[in-house]
C-alpha atoms as a PDB file:
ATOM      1  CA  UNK A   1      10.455   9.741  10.947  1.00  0.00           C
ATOM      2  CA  UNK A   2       9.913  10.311   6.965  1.00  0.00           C
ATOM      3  CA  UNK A   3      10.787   7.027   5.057  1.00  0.00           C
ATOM      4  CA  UNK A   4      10.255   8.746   1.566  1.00  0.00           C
ATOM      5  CA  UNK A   5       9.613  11.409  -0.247  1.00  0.00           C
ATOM      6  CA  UNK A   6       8.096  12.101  -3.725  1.00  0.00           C
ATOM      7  CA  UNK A   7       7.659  15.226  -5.754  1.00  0.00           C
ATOM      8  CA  UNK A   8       3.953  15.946  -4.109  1.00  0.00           C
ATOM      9  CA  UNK A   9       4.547  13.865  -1.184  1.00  0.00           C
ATOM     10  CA  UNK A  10       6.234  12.518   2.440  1.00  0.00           C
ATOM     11  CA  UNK A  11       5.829   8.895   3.956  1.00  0.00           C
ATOM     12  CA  UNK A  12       6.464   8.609   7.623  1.00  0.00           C
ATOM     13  CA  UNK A  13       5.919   6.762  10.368  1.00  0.00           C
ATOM     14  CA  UNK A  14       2.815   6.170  12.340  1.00  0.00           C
ATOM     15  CA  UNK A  15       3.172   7.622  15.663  1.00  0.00           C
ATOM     16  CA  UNK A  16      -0.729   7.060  18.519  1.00  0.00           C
ATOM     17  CA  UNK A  17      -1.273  10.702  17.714  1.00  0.00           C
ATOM     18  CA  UNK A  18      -1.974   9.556  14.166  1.00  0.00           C
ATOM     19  CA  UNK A  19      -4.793   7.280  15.144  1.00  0.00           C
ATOM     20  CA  UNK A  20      -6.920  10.535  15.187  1.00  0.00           C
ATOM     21  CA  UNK A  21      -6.293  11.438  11.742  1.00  0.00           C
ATOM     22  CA  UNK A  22      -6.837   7.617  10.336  1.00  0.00           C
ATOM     23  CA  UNK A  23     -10.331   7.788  11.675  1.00  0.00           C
ATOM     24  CA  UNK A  24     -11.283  10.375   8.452  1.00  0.00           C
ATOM     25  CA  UNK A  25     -10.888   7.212   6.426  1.00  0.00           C
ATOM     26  CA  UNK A  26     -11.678   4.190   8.807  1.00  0.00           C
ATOM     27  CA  UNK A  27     -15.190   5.565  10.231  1.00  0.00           C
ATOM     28  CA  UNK A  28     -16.323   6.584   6.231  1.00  0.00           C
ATOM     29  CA  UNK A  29     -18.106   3.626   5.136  1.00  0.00           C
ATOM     30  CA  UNK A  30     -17.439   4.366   1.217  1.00  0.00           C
ATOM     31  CA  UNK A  31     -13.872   4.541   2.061  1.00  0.00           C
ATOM     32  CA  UNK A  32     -14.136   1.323   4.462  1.00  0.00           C
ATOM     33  CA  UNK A  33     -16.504  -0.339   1.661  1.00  0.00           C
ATOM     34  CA  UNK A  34     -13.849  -3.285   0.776  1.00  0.00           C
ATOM     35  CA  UNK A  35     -13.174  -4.242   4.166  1.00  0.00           C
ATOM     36  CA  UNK A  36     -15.028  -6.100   6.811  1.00  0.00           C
ATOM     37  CA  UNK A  37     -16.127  -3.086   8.516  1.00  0.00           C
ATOM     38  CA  UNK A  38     -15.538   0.240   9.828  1.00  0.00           C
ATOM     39  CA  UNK A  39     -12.952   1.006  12.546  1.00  0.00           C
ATOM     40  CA  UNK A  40     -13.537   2.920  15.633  1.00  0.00           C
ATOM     41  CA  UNK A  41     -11.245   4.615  17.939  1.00  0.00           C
ATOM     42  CA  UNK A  42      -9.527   1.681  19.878  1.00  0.00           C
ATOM     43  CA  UNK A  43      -9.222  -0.120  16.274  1.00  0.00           C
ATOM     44  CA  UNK A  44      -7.148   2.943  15.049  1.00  0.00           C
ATOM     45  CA  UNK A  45      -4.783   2.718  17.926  1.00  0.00           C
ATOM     46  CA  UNK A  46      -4.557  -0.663  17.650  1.00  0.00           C
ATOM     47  CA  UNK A  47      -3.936  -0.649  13.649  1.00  0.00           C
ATOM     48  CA  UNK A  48      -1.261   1.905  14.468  1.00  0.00           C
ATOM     49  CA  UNK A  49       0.168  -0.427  16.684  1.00  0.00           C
ATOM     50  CA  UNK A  50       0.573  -3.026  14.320  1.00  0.00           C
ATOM     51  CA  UNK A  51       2.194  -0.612  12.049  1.00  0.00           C
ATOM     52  CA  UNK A  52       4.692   0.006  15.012  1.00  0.00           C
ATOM     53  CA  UNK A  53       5.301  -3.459  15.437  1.00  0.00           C
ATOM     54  CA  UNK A  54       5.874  -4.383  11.828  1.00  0.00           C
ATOM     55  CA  UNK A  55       8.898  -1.538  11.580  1.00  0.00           C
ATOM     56  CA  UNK A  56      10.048  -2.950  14.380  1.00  0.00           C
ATOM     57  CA  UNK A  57      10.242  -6.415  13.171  1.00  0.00           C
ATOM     58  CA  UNK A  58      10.775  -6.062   9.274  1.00  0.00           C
ATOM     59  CA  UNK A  59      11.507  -2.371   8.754  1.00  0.00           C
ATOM     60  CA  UNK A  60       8.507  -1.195   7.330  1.00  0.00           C
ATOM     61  CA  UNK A  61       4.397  -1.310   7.491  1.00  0.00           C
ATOM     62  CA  UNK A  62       1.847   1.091   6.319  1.00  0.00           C
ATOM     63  CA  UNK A  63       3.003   4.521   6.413  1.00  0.00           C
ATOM     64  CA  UNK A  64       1.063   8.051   6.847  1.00  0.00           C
ATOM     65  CA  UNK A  65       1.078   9.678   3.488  1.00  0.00           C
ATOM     66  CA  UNK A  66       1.182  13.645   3.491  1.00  0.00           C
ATOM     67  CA  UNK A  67       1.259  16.379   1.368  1.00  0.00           C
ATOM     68  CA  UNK A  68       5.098  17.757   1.453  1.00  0.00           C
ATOM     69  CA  UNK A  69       3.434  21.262   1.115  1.00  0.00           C
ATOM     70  CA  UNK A  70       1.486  21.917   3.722  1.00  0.00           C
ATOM     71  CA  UNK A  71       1.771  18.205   5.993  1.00  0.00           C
ATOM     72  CA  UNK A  72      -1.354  17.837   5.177  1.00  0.00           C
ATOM     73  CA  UNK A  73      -2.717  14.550   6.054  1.00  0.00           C
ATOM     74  CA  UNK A  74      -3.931  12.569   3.019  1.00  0.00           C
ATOM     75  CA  UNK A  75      -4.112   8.742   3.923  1.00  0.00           C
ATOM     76  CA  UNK A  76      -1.552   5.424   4.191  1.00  0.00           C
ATOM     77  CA  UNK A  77       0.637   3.705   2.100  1.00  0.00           C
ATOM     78  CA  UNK A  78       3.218   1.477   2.659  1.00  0.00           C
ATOM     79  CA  UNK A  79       4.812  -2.092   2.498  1.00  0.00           C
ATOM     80  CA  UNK A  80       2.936  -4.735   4.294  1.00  0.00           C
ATOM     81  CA  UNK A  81       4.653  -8.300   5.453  1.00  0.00           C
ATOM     82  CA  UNK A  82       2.247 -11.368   4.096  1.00  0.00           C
ATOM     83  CA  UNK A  83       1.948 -15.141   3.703  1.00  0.00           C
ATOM     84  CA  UNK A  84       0.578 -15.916   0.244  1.00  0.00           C
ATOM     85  CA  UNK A  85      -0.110 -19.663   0.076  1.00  0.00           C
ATOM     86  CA  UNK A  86       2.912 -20.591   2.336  1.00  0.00           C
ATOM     87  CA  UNK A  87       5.305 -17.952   0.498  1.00  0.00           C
ATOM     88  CA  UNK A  88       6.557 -14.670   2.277  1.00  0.00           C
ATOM     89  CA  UNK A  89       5.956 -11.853  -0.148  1.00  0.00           C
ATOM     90  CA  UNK A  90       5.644  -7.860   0.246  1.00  0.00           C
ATOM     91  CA  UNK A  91       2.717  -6.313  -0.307  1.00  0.00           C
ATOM     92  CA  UNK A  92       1.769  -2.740  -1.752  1.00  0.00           C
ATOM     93  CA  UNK A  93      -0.606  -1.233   0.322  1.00  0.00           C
ATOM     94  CA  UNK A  94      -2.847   1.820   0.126  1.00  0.00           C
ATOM     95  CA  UNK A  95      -5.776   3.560   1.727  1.00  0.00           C
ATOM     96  CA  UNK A  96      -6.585   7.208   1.324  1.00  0.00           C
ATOM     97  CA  UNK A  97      -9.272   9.495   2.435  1.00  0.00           C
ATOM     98  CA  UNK A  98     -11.875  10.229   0.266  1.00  0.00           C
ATOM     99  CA  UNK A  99     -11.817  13.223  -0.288  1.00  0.00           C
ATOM    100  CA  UNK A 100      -8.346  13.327  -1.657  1.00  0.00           C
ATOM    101  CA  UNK A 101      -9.572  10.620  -4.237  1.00  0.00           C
ATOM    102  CA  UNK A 102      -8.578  11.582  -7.879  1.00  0.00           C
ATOM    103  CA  UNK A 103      -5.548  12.981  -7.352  1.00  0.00           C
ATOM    104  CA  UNK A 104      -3.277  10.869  -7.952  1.00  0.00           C
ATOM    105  CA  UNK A 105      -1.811  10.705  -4.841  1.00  0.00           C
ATOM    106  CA  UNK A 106      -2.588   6.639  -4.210  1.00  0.00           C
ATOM    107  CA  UNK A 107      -0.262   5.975  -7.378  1.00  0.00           C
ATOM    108  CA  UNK A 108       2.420   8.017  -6.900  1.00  0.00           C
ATOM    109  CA  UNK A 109       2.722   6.249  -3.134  1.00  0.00           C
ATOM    110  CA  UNK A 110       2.498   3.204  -4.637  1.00  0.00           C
ATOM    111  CA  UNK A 111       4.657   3.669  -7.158  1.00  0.00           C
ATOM    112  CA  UNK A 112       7.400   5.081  -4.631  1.00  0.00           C
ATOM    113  CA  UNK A 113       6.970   2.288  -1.989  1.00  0.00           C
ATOM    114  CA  UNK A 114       7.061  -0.500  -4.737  1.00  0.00           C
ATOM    115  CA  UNK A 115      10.439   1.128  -5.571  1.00  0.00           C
ATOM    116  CA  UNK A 116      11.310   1.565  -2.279  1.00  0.00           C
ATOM    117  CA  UNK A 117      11.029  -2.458  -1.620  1.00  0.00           C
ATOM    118  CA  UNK A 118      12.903  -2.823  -4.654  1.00  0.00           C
ATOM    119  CA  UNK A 119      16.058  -0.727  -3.759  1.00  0.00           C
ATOM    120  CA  UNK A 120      16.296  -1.289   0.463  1.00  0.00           C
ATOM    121  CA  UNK A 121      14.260  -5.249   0.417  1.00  0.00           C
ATOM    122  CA  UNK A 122      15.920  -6.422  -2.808  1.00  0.00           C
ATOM    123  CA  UNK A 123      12.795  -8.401  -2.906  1.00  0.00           C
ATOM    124  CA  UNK A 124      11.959 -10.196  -6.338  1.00  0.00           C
ATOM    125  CA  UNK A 125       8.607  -8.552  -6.516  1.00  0.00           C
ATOM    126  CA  UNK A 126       5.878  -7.453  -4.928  1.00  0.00           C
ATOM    127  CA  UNK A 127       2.225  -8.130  -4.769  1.00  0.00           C
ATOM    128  CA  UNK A 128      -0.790  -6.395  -4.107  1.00  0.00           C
ATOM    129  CA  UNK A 129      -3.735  -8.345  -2.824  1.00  0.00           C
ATOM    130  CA  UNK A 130      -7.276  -6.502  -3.802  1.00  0.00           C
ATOM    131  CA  UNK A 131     -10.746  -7.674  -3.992  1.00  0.00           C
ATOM    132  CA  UNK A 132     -12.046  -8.231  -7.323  1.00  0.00           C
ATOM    133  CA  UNK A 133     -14.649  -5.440  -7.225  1.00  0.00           C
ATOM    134  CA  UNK A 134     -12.103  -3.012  -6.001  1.00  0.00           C
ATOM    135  CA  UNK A 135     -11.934  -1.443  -9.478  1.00  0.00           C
ATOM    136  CA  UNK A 136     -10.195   2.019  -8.268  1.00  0.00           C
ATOM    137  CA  UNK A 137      -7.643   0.162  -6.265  1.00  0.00           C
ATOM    138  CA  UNK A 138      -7.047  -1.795  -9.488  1.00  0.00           C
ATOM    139  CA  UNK A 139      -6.317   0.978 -11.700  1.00  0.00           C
ATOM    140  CA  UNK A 140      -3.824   1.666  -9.621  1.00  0.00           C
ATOM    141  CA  UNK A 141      -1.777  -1.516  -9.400  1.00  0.00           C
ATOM    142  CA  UNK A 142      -2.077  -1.385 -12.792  1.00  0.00           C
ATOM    143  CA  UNK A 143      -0.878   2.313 -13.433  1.00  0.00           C
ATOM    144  CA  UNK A 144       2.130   0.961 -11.326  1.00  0.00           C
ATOM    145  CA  UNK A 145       2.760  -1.686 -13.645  1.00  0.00           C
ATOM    146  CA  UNK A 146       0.867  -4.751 -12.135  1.00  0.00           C
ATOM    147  CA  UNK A 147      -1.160  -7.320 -13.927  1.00  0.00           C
ATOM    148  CA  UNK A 148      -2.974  -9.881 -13.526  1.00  0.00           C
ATOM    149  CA  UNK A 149      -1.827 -13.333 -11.864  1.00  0.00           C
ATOM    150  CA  UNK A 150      -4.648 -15.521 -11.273  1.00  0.00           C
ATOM    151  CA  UNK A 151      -7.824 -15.015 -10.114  1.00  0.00           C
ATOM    152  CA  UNK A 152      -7.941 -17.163  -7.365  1.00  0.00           C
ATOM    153  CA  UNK A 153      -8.881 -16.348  -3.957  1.00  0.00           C
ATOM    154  CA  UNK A 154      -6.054 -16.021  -1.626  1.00  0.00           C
ATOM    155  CA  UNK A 155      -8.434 -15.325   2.022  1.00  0.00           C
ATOM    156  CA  UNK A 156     -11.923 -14.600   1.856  1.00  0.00           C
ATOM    157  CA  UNK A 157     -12.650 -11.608  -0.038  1.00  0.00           C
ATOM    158  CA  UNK A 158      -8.942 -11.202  -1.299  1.00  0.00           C
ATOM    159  CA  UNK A 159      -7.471 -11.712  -4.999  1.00  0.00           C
ATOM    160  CA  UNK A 160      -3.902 -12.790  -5.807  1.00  0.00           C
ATOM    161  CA  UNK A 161      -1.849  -9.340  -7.844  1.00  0.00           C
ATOM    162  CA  UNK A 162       1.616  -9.210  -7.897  1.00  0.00           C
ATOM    163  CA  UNK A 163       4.471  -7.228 -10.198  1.00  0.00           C
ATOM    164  CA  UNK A 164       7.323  -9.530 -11.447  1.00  0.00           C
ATOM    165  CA  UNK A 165      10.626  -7.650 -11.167  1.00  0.00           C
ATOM    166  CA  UNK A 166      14.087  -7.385  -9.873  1.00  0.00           C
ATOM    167  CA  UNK A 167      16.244  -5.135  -8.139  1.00  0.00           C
ATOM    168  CA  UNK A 168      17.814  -2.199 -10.251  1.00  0.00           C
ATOM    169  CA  UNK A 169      14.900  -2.982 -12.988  1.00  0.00           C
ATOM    170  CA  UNK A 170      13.254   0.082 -14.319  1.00  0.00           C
ATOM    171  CA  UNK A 171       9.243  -0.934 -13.195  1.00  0.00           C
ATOM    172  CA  UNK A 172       7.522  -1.666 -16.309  1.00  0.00           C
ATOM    173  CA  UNK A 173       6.580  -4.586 -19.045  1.00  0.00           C
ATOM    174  CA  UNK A 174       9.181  -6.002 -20.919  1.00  0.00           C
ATOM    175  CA  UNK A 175      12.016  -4.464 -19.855  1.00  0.00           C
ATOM    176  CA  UNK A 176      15.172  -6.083 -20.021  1.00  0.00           C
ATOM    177  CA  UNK A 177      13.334  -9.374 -19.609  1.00  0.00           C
ATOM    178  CA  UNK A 178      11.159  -8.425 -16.923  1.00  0.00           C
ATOM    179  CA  UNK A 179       7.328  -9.127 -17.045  1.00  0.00           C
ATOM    180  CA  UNK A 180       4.806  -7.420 -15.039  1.00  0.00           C
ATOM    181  CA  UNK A 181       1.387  -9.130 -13.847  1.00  0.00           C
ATOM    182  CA  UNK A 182      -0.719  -8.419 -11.614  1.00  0.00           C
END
């Protein structure tokens, strides 16, 4: 089921068949370099059935990114549930394969999910939790109008980023009153 669309690009649903494709990114170490480790086989499945639990219970999750011109497969994106120090907030969440890196395509699913949670979650803003030395992940919270919060350590490994918004807001610093940080 396609969630969104952009001008290069389609988010869907996960579906098991998609576990497959996820491996390109989860057994590549450089890709897999900012988490805890690689994921085999059984991990896709299971990753893809957390996805299908989380649209069942909040409406979205990560969601397989493809190319609207040929379907191809490029990576996830998507709108992750989290508890931030006691506080329910919506994260921004992306992982591509690498060899689609440089493109362009992580910001432009970004950018379309964070307005996606704006316009369907009416959520005050959304977050994106990255570790520090994540510098390409970085660049693009940043290109998608994030700044800095805090530096402070959220879980191990993990670094507090959020954009301050509200619904209807055009994304973006100082705009009618509205601030972005990450």
């Amino acid at each position: 089921m396609s969630i969104l669309e952009t001008d290069r690009l389609r988010l869907r649903e996960m579906t098991l068949l998609d576990a497959e494709l996820l491996l390109e990114i989860f057994q590549d170490p450089i890709a897999m370099r900012h988490y805890p480790s690689t994921i085999d086989r059984q991990g896709a499945i299971a990753w893809v059935e957390r996805a299908q639990a989380s649209y069942r219970q909040h409406g979205h999750g990560f969601w397989l990114a493809e190319r609207r011109e040929d379907g191809r497969f490029l990576g996830q994106c998507g709108l992750l549930a989290q508890d931030v120090h006691g506080a329910a907030e919506v994260e921004v969440a992306y992982l591509f394969a690498r060899r689609f890196w440089g493109h362009g395509y992580a910001t432009e699913a970004a950018g379309a999910c964070r307005d996606w949670a704006f316009t369907h979650l009416a959520v005050p803003r959304v977050v994106s939790l990255i570790r520090r030395e994540n510098l390409p992940s970085i660049r693009v919270a940043e290109r998608n109008g994030m700044r800095p919060v805090s530096l402070e350590e959220t879980s191990p490994g993990k670094w507090r980023m959020r954009r301050m918004g509200g619904v209807g807001k055009a994304p973006g610093p100082d705009r009618d009153g509205d601030r972005a940080w990450w």
